[in-house]
PDB file of N, CA and C in Angstrom:
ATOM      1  N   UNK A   1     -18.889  57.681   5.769  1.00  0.00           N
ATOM      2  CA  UNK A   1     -18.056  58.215   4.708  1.00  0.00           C
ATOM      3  C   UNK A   1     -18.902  58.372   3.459  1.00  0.00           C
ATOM      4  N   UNK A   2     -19.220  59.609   3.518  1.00  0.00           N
ATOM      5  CA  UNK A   2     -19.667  59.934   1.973  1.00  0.00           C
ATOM      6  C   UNK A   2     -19.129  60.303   0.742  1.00  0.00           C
ATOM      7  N   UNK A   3     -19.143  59.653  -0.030  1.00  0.00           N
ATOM      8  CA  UNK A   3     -18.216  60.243  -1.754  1.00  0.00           C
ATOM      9  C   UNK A   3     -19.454  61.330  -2.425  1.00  0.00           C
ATOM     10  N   UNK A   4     -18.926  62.314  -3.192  1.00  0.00           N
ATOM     11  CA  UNK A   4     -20.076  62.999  -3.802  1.00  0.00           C
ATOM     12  C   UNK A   4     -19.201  62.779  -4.843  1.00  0.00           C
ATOM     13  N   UNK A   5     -20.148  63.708  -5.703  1.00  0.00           N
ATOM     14  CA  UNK A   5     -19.903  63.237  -7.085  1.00  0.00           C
ATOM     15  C   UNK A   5     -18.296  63.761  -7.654  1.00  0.00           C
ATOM     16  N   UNK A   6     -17.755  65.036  -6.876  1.00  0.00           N
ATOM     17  CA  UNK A   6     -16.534  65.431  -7.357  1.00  0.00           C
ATOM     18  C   UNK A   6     -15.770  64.083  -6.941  1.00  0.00           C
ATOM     19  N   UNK A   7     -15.566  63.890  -5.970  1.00  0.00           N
ATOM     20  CA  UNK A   7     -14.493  62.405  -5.333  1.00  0.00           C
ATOM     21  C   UNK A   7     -14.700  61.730  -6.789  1.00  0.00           C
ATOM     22  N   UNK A   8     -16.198  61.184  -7.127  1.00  0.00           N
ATOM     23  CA  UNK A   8     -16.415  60.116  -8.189  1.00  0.00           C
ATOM     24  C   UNK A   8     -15.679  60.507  -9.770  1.00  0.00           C
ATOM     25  N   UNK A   9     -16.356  61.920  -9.919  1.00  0.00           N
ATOM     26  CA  UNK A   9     -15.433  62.289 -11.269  1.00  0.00           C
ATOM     27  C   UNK A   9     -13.904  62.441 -10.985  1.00  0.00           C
ATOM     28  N   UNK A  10     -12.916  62.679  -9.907  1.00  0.00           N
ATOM     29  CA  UNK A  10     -11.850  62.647 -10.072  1.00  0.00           C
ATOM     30  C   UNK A  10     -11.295  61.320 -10.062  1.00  0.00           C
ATOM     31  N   UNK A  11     -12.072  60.412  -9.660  1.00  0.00           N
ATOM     32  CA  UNK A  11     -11.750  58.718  -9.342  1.00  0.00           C
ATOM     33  C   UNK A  11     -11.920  58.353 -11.026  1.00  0.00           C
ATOM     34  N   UNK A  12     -12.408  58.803 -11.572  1.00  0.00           N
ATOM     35  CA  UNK A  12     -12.827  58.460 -13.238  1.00  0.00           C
ATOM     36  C   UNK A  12     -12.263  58.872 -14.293  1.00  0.00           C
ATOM     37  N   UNK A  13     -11.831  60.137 -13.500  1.00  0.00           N
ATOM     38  CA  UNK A  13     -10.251  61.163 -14.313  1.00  0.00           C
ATOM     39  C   UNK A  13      -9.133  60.597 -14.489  1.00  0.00           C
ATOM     40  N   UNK A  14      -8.927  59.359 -13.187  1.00  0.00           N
ATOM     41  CA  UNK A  14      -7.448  58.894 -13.188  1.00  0.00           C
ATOM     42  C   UNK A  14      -7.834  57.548 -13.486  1.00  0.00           C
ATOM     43  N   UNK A  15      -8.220  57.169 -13.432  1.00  0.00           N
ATOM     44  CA  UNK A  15      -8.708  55.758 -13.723  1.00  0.00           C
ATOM     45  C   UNK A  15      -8.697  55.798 -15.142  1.00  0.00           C
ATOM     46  N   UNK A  16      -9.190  56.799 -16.454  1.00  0.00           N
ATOM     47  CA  UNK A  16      -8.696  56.971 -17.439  1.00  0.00           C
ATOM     48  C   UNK A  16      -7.539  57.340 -17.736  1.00  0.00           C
ATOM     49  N   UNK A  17      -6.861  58.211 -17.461  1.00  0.00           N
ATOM     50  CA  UNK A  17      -4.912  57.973 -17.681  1.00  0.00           C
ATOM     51  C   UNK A  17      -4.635  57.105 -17.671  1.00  0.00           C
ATOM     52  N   UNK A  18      -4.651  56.352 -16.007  1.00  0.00           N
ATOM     53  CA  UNK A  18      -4.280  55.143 -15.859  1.00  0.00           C
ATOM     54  C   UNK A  18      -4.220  54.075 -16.909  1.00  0.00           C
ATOM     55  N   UNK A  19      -5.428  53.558 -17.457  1.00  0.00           N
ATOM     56  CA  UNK A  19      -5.781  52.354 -18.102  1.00  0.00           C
ATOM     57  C   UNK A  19      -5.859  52.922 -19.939  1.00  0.00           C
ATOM     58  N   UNK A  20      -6.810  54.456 -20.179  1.00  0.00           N
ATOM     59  CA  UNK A  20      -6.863  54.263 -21.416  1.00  0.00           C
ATOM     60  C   UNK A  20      -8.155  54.392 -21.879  1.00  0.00           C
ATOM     61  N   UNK A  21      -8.978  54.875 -22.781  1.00  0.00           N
ATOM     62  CA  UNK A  21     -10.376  54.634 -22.913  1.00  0.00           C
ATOM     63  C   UNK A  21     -10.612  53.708 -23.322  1.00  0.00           C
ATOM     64  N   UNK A  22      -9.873  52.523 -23.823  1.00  0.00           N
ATOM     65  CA  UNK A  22     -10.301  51.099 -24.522  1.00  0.00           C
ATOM     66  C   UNK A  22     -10.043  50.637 -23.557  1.00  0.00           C
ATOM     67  N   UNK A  23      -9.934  50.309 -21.913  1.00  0.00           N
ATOM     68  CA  UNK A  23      -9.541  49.229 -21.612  1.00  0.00           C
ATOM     69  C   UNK A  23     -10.589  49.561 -20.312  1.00  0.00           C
ATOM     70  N   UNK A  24     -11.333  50.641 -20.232  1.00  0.00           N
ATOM     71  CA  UNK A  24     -11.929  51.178 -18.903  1.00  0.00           C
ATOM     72  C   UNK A  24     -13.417  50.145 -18.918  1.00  0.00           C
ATOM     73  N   UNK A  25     -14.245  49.754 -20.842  1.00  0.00           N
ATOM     74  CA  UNK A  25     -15.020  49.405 -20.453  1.00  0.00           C
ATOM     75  C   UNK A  25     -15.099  47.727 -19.764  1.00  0.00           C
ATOM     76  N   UNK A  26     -13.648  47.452 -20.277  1.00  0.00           N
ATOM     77  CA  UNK A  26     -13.261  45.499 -19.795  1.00  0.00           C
ATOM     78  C   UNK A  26     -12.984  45.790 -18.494  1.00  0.00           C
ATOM     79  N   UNK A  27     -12.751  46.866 -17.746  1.00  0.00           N
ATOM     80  CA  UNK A  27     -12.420  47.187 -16.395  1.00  0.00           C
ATOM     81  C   UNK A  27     -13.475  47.235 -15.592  1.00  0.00           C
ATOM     82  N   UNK A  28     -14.989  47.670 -16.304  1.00  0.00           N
ATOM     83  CA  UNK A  28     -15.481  47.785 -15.539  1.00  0.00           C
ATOM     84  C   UNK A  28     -16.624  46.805 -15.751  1.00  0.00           C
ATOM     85  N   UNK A  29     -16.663  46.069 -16.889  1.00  0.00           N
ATOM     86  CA  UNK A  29     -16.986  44.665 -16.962  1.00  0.00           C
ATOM     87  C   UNK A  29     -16.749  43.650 -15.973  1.00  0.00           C
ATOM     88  N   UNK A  30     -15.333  43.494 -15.675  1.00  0.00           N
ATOM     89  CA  UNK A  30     -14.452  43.073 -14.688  1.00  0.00           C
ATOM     90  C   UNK A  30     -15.270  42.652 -13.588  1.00  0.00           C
ATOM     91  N   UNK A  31     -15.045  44.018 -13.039  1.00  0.00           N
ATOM     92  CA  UNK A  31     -15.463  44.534 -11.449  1.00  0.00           C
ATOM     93  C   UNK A  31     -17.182  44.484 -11.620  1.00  0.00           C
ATOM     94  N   UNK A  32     -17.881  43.979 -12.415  1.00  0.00           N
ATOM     95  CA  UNK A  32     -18.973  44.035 -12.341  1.00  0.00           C
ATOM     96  C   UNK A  32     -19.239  42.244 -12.033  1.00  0.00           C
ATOM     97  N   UNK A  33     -18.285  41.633 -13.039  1.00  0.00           N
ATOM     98  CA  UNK A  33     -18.192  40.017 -12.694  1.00  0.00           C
ATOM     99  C   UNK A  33     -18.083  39.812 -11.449  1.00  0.00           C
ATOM    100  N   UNK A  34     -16.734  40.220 -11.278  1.00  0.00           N
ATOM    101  CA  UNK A  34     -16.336  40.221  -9.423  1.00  0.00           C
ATOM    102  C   UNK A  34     -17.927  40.463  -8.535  1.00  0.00           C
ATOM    103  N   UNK A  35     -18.202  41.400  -8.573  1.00  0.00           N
ATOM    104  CA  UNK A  35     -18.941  41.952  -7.728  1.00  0.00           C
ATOM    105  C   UNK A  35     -19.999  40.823  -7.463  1.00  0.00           C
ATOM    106  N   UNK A  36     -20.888  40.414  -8.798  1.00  0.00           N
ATOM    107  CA  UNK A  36     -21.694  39.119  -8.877  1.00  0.00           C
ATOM    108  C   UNK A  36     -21.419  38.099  -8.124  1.00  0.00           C
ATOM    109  N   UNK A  37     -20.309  37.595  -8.483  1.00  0.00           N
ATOM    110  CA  UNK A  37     -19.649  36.466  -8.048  1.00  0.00           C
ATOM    111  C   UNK A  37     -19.276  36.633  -6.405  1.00  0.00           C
ATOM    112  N   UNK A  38     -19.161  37.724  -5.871  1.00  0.00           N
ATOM    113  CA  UNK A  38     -18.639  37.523  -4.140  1.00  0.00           C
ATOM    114  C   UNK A  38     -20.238  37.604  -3.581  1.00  0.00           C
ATOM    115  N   UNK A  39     -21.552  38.148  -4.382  1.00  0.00           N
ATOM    116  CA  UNK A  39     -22.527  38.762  -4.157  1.00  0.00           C
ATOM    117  C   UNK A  39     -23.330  37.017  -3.857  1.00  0.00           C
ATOM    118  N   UNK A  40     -22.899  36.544  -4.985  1.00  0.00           N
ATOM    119  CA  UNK A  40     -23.047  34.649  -5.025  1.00  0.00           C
ATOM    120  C   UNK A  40     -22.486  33.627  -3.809  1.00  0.00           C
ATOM    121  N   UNK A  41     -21.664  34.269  -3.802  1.00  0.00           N
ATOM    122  CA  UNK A  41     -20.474  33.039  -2.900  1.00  0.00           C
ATOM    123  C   UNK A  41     -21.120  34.079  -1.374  1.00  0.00           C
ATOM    124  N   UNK A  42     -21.404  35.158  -1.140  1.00  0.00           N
ATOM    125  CA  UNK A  42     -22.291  35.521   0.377  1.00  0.00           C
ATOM    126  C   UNK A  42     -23.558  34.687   0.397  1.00  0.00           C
ATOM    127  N   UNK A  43     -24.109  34.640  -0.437  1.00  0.00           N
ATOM    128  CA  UNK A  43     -25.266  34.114  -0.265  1.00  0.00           C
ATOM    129  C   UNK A  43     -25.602  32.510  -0.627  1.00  0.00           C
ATOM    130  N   UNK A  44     -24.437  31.741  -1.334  1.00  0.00           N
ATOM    131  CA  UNK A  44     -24.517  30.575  -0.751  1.00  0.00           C
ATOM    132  C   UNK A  44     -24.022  29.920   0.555  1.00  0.00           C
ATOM    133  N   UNK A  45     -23.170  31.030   1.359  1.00  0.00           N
ATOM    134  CA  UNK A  45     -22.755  31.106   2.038  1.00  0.00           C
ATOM    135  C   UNK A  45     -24.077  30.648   4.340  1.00  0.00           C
ATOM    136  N   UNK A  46     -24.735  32.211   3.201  1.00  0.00           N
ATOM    137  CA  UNK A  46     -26.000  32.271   4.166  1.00  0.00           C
ATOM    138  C   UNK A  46     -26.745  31.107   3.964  1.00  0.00           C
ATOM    139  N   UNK A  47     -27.239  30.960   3.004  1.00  0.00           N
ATOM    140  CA  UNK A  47     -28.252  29.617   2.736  1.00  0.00           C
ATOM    141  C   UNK A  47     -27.689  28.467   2.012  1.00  0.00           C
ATOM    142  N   UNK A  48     -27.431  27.661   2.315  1.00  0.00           N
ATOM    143  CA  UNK A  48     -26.970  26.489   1.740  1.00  0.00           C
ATOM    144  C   UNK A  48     -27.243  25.668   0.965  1.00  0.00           C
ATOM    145  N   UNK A  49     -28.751  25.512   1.758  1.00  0.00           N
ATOM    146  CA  UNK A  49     -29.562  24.491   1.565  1.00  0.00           C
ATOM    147  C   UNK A  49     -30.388  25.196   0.047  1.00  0.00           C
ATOM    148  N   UNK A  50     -30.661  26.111  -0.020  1.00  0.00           N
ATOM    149  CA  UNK A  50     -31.851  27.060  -0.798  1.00  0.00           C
ATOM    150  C   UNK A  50     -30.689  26.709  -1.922  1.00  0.00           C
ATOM    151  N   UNK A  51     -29.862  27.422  -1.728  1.00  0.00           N
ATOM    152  CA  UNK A  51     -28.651  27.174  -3.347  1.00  0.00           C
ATOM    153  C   UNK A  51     -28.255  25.930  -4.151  1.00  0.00           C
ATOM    154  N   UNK A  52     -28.642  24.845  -3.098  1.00  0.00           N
ATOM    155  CA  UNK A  52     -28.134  23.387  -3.220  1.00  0.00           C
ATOM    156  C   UNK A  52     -29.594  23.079  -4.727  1.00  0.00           C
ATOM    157  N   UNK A  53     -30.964  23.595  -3.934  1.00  0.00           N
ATOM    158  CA  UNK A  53     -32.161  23.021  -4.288  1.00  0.00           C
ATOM    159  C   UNK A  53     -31.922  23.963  -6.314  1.00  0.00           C
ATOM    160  N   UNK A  54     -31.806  24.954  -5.822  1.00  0.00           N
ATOM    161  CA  UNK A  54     -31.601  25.622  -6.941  1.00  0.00           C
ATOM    162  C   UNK A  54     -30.924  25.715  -8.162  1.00  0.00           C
ATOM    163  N   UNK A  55     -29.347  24.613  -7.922  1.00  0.00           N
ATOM    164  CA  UNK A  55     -28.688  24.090  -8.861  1.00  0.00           C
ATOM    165  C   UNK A  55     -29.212  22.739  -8.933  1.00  0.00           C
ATOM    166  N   UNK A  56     -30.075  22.094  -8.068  1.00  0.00           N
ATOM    167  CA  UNK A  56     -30.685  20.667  -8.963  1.00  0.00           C
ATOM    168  C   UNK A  56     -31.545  20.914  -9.458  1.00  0.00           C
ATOM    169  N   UNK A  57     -33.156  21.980  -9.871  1.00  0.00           N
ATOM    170  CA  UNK A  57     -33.700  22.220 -10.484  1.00  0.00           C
ATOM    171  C   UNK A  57     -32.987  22.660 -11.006  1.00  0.00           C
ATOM    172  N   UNK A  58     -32.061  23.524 -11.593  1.00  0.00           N
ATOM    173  CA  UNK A  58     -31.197  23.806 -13.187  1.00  0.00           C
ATOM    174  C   UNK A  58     -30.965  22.417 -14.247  1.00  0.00           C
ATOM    175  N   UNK A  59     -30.749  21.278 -12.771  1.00  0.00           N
ATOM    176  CA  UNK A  59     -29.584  20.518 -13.830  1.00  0.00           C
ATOM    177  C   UNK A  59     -31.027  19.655 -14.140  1.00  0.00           C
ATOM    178  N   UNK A  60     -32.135  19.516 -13.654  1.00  0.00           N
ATOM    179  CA  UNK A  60     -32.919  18.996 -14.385  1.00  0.00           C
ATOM    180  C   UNK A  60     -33.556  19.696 -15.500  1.00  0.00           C
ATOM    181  N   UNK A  61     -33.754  20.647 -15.307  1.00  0.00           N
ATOM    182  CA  UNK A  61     -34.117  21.519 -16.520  1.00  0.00           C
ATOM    183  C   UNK A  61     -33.541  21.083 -17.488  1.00  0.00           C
ATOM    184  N   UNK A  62     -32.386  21.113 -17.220  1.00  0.00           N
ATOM    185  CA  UNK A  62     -31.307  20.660 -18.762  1.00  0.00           C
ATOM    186  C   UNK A  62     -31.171  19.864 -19.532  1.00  0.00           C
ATOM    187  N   UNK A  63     -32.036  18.440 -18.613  1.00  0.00           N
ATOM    188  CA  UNK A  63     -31.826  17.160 -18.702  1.00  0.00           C
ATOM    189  C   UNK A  63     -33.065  17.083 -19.760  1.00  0.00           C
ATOM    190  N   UNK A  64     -33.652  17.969 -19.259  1.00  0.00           N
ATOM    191  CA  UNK A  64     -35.191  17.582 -20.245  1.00  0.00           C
ATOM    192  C   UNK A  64     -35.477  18.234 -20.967  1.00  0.00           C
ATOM    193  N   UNK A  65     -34.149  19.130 -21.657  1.00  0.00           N
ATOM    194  CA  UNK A  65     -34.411  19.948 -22.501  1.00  0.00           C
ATOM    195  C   UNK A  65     -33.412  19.429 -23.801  1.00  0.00           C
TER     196      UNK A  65
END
């Protein structure tokens, strides 16, 4: 399934009615958080161990800072 760019500009056409031009850029702030965050939770998912090591070097960092 390919989108080209008309699909994308009409998806962007209504998506402004919809919401508004003040509220499109917290919308897509949003969905950019989201996206991070499931992008996070897959990949502590895959590696466990690697993510585990990676939040105890943070929390020492902190400790000695």
């Amino acid at each position: 399934m390919n989108i080209g760019w008309q699909e994308i500009l009409l998806l962007l056409l209504i998506a402004l009615l919809l919401f508004g031009p003040k509220k499109i850029p917290d919308l897509a702030k949003s969905l950019g958080k989201g996206i991070r965050e499931f992008k996070k939770g897959l990949h502590e998912i895959e590696n466990p161990e690697e993510e585990k090591e990676r939040d105890e070097a943070q929390k020492k960092e902190e400790k000695d800072s």
